[in-house]
Each structure stands twice: as C-alpha cells, then as structure tokens.
C-alpha atoms as a PDB file:
ATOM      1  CA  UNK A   1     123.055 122.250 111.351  1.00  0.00           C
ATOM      2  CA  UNK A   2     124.019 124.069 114.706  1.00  0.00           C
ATOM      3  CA  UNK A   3     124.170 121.887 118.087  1.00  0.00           C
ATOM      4  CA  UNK A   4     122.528 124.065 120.882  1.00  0.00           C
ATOM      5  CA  UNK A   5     120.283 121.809 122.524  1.00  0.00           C
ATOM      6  CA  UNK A   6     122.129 120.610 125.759  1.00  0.00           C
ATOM      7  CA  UNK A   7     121.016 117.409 128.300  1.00  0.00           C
ATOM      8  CA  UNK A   8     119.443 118.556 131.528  1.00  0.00           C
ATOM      9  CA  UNK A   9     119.451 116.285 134.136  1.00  0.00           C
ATOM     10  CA  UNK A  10     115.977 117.096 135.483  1.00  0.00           C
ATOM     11  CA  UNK A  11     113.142 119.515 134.256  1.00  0.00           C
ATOM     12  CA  UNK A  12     110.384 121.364 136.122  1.00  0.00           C
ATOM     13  CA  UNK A  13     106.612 120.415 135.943  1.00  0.00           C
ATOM     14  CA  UNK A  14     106.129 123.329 134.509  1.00  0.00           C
ATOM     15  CA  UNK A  15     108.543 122.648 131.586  1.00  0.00           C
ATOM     16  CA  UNK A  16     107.353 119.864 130.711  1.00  0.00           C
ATOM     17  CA  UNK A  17     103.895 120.600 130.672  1.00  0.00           C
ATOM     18  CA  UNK A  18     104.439 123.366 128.669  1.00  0.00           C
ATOM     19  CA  UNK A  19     106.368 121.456 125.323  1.00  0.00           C
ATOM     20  CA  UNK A  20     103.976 119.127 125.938  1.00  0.00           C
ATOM     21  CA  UNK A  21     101.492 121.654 124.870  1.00  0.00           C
ATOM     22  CA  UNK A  22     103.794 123.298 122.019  1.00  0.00           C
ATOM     23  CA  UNK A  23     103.569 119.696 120.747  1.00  0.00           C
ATOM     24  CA  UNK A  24      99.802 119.043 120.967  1.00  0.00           C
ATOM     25  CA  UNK A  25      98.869 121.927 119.549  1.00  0.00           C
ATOM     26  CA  UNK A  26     100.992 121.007 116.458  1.00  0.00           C
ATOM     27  CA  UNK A  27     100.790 117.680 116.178  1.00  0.00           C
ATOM     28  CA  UNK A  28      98.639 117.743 113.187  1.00  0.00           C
ATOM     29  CA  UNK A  29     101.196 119.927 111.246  1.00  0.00           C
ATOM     30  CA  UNK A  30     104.524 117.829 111.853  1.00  0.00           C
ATOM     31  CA  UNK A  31     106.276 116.711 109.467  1.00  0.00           C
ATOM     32  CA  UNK A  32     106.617 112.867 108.539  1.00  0.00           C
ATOM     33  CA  UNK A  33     110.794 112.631 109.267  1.00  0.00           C
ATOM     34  CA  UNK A  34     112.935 114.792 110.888  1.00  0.00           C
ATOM     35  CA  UNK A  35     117.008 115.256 110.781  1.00  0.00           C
ATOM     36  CA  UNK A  36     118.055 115.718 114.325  1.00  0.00           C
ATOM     37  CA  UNK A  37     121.867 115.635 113.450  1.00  0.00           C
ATOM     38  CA  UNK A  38     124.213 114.045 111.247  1.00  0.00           C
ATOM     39  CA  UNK A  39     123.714 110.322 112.309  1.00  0.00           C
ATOM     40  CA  UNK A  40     120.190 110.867 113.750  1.00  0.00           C
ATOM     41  CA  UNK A  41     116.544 111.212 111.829  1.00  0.00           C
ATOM     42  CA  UNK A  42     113.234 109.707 111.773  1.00  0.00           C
ATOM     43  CA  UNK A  43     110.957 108.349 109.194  1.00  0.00           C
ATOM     44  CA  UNK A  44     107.814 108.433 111.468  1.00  0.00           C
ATOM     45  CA  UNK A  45     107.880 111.986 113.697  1.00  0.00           C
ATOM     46  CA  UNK A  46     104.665 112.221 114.381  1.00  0.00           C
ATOM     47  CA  UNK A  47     104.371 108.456 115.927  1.00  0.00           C
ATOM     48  CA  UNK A  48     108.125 109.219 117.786  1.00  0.00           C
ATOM     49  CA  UNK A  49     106.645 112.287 119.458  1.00  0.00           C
ATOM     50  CA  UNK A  50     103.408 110.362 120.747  1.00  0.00           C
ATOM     51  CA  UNK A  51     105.191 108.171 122.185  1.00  0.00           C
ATOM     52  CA  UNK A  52     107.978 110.014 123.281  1.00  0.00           C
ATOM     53  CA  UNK A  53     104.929 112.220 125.362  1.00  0.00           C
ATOM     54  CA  UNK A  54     103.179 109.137 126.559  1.00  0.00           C
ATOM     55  CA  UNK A  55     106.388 107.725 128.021  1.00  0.00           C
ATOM     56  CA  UNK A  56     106.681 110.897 130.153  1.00  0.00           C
ATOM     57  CA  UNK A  57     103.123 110.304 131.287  1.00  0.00           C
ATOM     58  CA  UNK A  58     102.216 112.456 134.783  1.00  0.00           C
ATOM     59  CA  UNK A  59     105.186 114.858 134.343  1.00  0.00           C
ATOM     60  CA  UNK A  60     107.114 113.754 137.296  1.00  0.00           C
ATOM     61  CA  UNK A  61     110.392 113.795 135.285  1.00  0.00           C
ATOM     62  CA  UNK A  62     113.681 112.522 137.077  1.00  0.00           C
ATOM     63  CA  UNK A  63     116.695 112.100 135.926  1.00  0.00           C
ATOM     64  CA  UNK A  64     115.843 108.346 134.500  1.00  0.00           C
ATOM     65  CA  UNK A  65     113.538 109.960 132.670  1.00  0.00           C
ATOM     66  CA  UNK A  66     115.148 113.019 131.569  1.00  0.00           C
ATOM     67  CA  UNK A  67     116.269 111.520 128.231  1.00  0.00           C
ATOM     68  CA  UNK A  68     112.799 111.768 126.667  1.00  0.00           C
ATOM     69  CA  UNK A  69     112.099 115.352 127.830  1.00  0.00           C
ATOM     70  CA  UNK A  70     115.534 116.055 126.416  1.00  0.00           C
ATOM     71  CA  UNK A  71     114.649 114.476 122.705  1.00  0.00           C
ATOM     72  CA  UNK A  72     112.064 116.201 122.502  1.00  0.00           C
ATOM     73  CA  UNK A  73     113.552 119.585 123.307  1.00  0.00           C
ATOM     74  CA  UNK A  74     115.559 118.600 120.941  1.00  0.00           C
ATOM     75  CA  UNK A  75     112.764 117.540 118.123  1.00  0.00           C
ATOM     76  CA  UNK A  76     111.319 121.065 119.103  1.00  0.00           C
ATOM     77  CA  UNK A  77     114.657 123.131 117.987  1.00  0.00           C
ATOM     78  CA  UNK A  78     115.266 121.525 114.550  1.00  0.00           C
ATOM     79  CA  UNK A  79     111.837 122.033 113.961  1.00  0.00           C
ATOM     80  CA  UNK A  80     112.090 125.669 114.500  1.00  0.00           C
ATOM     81  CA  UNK A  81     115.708 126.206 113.297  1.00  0.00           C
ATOM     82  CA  UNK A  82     114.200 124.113 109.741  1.00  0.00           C
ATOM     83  CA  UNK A  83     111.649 127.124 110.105  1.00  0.00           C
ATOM     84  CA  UNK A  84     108.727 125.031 110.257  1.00  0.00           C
ATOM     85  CA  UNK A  85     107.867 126.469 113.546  1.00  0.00           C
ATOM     86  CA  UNK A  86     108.550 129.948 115.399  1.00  0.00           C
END
C-alpha cells in the first residue's frame, strides 16, 4: 500500500465541494470497511464518510477543520488505488 495522500492545511470551497460530490454520488456503492494503512481501517465506511461530510457542514474549511477534508481525501485514494473507483 503506497502513502501519497499528504495533509493540507486548508482547502478551497471548490475542493471540497467537489469530493463531496465524488462521495454522494457513490455512497450507495462503498464498501462496508476500508484499510487506510497499516494501523488504520474501518468496519463501518459508509457511516465514517457521512459523518465525516456532515462535520464539514457549509464548506468553510480552516485549518481546525482541515483534518476531516484530509481523511477523506484520503478514504477517496485507497478506494481508487483498491480499484473500486477510477
């Protein structure tokens, strides 16, 4: 498993509304758990990314709240390295 994902400090609006939208419109076809690295998964990926979205909420992302942008920027690349997305 390859590390590329790397922490950003702040995103755009734009950004963010945008993998917000590559997660909607696959929300349906996520899988149940997810490896993100060697001491990292989740049993529930679906739930994590709901929440992880509704935490963000109006897409005013500072740094604070960086972390969740970056985890799921993160979700999104294993999902398409595992080749369950393009």
């Amino acid at each position: 498993m390859k590390i590329i994902h790397t922490f950003k400090p702040q995103y755009t609006p734009e950004e963010i509304k945008d993998l917000i939208k590559w997660f909607q419109e696959r929300m349906d076809q996520l899988p149940k758990t997810l490896t993100l690295d060697d001491s990292t998964s989740t049993e529930d990926l679906p739930q994590v990314v709901k929440i992880l979205i509704l935490r963000m909420g109006d897409c005013n992302i500072t740094p604070t709240w960086s972390g969740y942008a970056s985890h799921l920027f993160l979700i999104k690349e294993r999902l398409i390295e595992n080749g369950l997305f393009k």
